[in-house]
Protein backbone atom coordinates (compact mmCIF):
# COMPACT_ATOMS: atom_id res chain seq x y z
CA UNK A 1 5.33 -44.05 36.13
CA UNK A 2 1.80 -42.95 34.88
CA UNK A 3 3.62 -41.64 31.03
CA UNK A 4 5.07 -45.02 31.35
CA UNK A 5 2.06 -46.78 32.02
CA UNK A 6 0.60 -45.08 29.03
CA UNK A 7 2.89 -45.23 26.52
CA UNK A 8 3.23 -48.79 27.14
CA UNK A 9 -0.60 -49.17 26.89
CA UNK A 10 -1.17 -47.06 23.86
CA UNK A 11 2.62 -46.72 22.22
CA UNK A 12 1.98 -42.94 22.16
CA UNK A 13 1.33 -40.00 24.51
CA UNK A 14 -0.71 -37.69 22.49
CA UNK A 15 -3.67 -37.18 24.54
CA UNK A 16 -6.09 -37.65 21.50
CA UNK A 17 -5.19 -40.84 20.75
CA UNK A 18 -4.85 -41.96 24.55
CA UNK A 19 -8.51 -40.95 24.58
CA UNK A 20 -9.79 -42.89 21.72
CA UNK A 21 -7.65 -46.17 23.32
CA UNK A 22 -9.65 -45.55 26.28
CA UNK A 23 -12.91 -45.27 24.93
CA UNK A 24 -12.21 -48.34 22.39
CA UNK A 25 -10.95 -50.45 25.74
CA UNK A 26 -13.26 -52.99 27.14
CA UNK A 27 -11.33 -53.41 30.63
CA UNK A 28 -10.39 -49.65 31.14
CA UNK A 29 -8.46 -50.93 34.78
CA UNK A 30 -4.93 -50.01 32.99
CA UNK A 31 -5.75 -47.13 31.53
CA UNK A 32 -7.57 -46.40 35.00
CA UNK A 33 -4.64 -47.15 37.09
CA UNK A 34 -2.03 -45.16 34.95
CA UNK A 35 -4.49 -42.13 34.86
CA UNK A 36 -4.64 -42.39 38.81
CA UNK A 37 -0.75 -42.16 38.47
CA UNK A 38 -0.58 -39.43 36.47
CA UNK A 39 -3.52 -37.63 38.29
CA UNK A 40 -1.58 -37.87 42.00
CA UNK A 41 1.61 -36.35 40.05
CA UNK A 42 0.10 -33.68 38.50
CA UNK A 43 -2.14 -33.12 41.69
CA UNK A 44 1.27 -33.16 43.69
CA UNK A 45 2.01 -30.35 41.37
CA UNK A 46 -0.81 -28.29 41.94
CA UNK A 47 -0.99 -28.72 45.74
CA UNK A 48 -3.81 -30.88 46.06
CA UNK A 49 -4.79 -32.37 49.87
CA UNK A 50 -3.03 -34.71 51.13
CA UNK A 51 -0.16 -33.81 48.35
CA UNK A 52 -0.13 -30.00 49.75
CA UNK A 53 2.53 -30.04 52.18
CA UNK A 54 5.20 -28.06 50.23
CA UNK A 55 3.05 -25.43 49.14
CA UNK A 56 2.95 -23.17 52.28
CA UNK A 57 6.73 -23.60 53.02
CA UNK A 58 7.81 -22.63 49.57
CA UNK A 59 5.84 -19.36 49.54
CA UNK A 60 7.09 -18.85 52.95
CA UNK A 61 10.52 -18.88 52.28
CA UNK A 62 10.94 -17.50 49.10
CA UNK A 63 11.44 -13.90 47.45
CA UNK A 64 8.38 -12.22 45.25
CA UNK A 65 9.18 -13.41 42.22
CA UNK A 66 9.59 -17.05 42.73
CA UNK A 67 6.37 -16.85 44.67
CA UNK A 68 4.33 -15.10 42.22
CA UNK A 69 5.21 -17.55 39.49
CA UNK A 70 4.93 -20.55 41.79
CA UNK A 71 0.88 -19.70 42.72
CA UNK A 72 0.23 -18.71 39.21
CA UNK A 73 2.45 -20.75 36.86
CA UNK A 74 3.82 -23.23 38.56
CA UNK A 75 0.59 -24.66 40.75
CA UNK A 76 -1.42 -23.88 37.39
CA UNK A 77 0.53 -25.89 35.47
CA UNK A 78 -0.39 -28.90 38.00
CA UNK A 79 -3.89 -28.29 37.59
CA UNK A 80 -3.52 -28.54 34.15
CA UNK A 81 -1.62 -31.54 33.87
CA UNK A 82 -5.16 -33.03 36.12
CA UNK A 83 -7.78 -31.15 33.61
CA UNK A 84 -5.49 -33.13 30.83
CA UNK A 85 -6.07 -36.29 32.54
CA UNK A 86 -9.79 -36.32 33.60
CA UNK A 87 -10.57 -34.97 29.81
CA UNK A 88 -8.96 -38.25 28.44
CA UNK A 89 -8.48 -40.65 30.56
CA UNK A 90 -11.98 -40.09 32.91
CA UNK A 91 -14.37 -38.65 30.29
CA UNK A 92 -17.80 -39.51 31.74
CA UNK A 93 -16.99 -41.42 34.61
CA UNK A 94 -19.05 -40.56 37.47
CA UNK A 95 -17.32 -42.56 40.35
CA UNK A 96 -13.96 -40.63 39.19
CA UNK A 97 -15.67 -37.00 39.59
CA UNK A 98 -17.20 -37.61 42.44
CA UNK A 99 -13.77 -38.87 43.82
CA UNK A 100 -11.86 -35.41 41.90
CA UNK A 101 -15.00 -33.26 43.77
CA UNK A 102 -14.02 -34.92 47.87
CA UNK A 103 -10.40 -34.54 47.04
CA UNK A 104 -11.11 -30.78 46.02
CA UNK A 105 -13.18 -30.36 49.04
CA UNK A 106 -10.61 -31.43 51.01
CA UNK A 107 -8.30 -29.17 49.41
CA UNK A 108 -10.70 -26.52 49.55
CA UNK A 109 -11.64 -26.54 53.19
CA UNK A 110 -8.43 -27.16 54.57
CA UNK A 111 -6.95 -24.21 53.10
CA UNK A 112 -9.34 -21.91 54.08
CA UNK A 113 -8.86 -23.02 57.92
CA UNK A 114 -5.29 -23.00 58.13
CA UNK A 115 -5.03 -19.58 56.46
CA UNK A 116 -7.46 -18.10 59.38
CA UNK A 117 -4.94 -19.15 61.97
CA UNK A 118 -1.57 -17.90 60.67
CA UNK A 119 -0.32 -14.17 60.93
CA UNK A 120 2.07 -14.94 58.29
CA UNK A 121 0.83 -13.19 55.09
CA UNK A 122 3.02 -14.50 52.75
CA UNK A 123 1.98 -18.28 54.31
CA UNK A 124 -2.14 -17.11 54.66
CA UNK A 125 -1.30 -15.93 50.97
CA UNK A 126 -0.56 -19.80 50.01
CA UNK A 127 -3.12 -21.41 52.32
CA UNK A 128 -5.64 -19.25 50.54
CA UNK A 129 -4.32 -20.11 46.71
CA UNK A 130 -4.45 -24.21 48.13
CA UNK A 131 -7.94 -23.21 48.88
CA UNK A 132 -8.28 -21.87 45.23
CA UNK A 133 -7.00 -24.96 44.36
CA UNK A 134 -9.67 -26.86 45.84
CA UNK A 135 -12.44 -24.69 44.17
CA UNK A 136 -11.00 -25.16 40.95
CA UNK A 137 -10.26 -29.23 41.20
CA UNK A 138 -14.51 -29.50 42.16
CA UNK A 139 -15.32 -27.99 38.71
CA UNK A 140 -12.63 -30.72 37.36
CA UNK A 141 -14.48 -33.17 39.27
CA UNK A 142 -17.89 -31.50 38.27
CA UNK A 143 -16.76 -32.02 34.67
CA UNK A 144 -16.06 -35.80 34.95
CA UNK A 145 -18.81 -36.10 36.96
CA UNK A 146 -21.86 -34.40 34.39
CA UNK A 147 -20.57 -36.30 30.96
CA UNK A 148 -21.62 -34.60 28.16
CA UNK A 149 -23.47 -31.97 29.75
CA UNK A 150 -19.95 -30.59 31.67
CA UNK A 151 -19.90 -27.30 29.84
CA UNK A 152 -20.58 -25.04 32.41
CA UNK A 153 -18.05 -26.70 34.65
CA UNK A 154 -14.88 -26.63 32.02
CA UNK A 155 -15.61 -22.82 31.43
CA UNK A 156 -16.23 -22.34 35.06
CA UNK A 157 -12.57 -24.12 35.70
CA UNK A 158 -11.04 -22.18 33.25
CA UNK A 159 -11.76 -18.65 33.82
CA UNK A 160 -11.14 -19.78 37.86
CA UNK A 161 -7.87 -20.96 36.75
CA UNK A 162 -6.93 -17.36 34.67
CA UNK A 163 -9.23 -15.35 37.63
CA UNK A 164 -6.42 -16.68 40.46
CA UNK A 165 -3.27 -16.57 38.34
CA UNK A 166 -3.60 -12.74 37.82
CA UNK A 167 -5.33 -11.77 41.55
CA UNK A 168 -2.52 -14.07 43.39
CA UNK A 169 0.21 -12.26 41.42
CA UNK A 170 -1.01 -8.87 42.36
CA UNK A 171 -1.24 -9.99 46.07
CA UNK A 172 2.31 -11.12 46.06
CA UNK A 173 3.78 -8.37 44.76
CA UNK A 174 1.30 -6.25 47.45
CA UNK A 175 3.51 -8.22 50.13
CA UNK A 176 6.27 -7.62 48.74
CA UNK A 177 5.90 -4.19 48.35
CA UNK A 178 4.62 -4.10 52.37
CA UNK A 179 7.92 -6.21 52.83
CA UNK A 180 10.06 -3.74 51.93
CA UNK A 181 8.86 -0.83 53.51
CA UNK A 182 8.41 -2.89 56.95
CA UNK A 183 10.67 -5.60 56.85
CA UNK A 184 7.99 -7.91 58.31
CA UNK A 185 5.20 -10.26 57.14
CA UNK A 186 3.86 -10.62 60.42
CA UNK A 187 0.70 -9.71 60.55
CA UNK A 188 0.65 -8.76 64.26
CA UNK A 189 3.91 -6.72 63.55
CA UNK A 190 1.90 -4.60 61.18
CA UNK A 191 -1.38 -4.27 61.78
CA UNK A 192 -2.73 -0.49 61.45
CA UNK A 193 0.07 0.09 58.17
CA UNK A 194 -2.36 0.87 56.16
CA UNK A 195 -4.23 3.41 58.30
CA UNK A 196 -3.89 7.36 57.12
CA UNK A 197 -2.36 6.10 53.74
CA UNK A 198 -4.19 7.23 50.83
């Protein structure tokens, strides 16, 4: 609904000339409305509170290699649908960061909680990524929020962005690896595996 919203307001979706028919509006409430739009799908994407719910359940029950590309493709590609958005749609629009920042919070701070109170690792695995999630959609927020001075927070987004793709692909493939020699991901069930390994 939000590319339809768009393309009906601007007759194009290159994101350039979206953000010039933004800036040129007087009453941005349209383009507002079908940024919100596309910001909620895109966050759905990414795994962004109170849109999350999937996330855990689909690294829980599936193989390596869909997992792997799910925390660092798939959720990625989410996040950058919302950096997309906020860069052309929000530019400099305080209320809107400061709304990105509480969502991220949110995000952040739930997943950090639930992943201290599962034995799971593959699930702790995905709690932890929707906390990485949450880190990264503050500096999105941070970005909206500091206008022209957002530097910092677009670099700081990015390299967080290219930092969890690669760490969250090594730790799936660590439980996988742990999977296969144990046939658990239980945490209780293998506690001490580690111990007199080199």
């Amino acid at each position: 609904m939000g590319l339809f919203r768009v393309y009906h307001l601007f007759g194009t979706l290159e994101m350039d000339a979206v953000k010039a028919g933004v800036l040129a509006m007087e009453d941005k409430g349209p383009a507002y409305a079908a940024g919100a739009l596309l910001f909620f799908g895109f966050g759905a994407k990414a795994g962004m509170f109170p849109l999350h719910f999937w996330m855990p359940r689909a690294h829980a029950g599936s193989p390596a290699p869909i997992s792997t590309l799910l925390s660092s493709i798939i959720t990625k590609t989410g996040v950058f649908g919302v950096i997309v958005v906020c860069a052309n749609i929000f530019f400099e629009n305080r209320t809107w960061g400061i709304f990105v920042i509480v969502l991220g919070t949110f995000t952040m701070l739930l997943g950090a909680v639930r992943a201290l109170f599962d034995v799971h690792m593959k699930r702790i695995l995905a709690f932890s990524s929707l906390s990485q999630i949450g880190f990264i959609l503050i500096g999105v927020g941070a970005f909206c929020y500091l206008g022209e001075e957002n530097q910092l927070a677009v670099w700081g987004t990015i390299l967080h962005m290219v930092n969890h793709s690669f760490l969250k692909l090594a730790l799936y493939l660590c439980a996988a690896i742990i999977y296969m020699k144990t046939h658990t991901l239980n945490l209780n069930d293998i506690r001490g595996y580690g111990h007199g390994k080199p």
